[in-house]
N, C-alpha and C. Protein backbone atom coordinates (compact mmCIF):
# COMPACT_ATOMS: atom_id res chain seq x y z
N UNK A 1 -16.85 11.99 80.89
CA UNK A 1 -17.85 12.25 79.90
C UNK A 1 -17.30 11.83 78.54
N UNK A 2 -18.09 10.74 77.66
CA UNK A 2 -17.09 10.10 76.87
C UNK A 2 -18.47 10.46 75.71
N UNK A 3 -18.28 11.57 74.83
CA UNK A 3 -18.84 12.17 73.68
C UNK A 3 -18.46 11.70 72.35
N UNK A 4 -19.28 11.43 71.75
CA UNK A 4 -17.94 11.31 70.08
C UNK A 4 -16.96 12.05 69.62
N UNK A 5 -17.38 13.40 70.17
CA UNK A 5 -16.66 14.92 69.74
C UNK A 5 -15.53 14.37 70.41
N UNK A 6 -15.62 14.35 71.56
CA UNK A 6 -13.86 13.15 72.51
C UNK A 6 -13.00 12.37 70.94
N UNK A 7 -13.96 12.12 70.66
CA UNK A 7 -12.63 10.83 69.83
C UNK A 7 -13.44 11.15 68.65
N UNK A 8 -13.42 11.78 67.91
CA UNK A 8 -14.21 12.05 66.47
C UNK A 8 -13.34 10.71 65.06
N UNK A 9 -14.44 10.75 64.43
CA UNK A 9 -13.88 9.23 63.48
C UNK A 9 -12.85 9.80 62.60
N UNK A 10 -11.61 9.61 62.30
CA UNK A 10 -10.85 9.81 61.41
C UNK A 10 -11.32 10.21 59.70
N UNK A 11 -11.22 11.09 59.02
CA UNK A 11 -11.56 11.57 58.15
C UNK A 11 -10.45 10.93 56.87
N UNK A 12 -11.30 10.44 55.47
CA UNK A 12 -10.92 9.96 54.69
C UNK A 12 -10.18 10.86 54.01
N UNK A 13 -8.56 10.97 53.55
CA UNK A 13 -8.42 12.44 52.69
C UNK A 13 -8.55 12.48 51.48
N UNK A 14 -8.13 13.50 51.31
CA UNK A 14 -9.00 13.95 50.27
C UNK A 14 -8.14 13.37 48.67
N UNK A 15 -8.59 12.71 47.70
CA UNK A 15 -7.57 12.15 46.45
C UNK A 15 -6.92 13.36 45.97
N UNK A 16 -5.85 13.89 45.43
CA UNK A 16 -5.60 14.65 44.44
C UNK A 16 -6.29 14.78 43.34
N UNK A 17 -6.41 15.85 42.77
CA UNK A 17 -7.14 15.73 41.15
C UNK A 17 -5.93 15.52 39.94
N UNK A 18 -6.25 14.46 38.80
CA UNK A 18 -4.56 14.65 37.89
C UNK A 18 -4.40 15.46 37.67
N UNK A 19 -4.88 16.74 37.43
CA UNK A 19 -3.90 18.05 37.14
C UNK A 19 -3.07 18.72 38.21
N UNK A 20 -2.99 18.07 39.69
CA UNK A 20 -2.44 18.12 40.67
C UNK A 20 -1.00 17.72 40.10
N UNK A 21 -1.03 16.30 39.47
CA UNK A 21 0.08 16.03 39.34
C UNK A 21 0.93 17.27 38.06
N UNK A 22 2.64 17.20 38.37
CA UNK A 22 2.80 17.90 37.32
C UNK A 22 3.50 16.87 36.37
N UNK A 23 3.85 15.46 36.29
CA UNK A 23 4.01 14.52 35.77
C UNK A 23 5.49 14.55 34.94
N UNK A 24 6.20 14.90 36.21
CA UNK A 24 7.57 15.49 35.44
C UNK A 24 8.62 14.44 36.36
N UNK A 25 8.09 13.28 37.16
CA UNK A 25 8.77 12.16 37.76
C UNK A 25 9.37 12.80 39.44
N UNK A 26 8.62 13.55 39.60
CA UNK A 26 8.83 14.09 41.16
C UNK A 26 9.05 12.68 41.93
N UNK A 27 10.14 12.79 42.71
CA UNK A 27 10.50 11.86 43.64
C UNK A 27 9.11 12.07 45.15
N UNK A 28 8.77 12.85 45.16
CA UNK A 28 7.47 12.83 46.21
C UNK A 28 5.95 13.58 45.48
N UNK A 29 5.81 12.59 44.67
CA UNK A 29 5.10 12.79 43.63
C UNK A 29 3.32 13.30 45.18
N UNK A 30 1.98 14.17 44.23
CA UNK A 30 1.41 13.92 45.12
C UNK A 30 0.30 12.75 45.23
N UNK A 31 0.74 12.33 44.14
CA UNK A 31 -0.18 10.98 44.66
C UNK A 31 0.50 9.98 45.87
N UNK A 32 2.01 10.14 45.70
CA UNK A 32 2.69 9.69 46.69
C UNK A 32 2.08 9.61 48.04
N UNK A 33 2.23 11.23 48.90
CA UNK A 33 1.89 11.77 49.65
C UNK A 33 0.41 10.96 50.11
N UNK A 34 -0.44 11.23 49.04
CA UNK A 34 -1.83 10.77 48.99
C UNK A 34 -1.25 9.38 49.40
N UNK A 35 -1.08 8.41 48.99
CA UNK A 35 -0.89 7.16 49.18
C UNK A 35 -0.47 6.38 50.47
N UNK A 36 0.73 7.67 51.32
CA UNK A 36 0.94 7.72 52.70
C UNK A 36 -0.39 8.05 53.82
N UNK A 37 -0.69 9.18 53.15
CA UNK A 37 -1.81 9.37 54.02
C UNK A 37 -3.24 8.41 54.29
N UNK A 38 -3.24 7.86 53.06
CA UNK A 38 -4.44 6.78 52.86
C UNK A 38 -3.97 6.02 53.85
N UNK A 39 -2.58 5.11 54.25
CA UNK A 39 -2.13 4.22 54.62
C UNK A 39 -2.46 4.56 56.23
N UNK A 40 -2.23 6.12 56.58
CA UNK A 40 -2.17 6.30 58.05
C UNK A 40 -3.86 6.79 58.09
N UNK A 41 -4.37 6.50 57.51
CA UNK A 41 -5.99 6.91 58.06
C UNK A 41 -6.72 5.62 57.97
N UNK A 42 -6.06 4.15 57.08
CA UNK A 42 -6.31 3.38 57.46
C UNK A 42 -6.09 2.45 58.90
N UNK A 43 -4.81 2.84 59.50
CA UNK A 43 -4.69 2.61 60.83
C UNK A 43 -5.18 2.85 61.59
N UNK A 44 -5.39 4.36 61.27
CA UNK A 44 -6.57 5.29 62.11
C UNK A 44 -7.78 4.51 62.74
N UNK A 45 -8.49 4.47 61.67
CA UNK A 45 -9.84 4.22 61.23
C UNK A 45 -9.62 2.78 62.35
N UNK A 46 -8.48 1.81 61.58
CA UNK A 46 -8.99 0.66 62.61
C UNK A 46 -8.88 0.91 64.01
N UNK A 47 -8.25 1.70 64.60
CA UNK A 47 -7.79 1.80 65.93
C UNK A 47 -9.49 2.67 66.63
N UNK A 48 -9.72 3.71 65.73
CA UNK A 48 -10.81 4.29 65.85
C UNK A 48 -12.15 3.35 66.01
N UNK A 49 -12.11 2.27 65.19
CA UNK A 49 -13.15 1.24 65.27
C UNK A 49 -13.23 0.22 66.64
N UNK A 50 -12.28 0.01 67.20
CA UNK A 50 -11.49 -0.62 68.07
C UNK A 50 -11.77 -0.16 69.51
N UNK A 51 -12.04 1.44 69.45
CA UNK A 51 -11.79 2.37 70.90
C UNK A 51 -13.56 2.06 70.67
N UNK A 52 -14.29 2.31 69.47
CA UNK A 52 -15.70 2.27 69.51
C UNK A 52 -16.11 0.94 70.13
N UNK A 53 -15.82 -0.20 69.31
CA UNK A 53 -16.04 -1.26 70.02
C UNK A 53 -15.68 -1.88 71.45
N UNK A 54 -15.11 -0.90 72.15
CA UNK A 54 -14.57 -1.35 73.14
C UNK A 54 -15.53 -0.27 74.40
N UNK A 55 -16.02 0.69 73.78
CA UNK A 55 -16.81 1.18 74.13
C UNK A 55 -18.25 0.97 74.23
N UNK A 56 -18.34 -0.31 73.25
CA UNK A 56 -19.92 -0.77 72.94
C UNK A 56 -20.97 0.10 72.35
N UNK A 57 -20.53 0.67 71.40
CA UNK A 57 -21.27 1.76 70.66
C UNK A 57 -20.95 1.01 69.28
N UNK A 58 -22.17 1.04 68.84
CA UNK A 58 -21.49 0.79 67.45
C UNK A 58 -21.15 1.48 66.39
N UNK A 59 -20.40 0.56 65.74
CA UNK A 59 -19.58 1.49 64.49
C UNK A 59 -19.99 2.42 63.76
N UNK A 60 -19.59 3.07 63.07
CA UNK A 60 -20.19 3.94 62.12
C UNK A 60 -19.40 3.64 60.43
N UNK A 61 -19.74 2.64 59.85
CA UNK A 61 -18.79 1.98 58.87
C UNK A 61 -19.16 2.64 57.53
């Protein structure tokens, strides 16, 4: 039984707001963080697009 709920689409996260930052030169600053995570939800997303198309459903872009 192959549902969307099975493989749900990867979720964009969420930006920091600048007062997040405390702008004092943090070596894992959180835009940092943010910037990693963007990177791994872009993989996501394509791999996620990939299992859809291979499924013959189409995308949800």
């Amino acid at each position: 039984m192959n549902r969307s709920s099975d493989d749900p689409k990867p979720q964009l996260p969420v930006r920091p707001h600048s007062d997040e930052c405390c702008r004092s030169g943090c070596v894992r600053c959180v835009f940092d963080l943010y910037d990693e995570e963007l990177a791994l939800y872009r993989v996501a997303l394509k791999r996620w697009q990939a299992r859809q198309d291979a499924k013959g459903k189409p995308n949800d872009h």
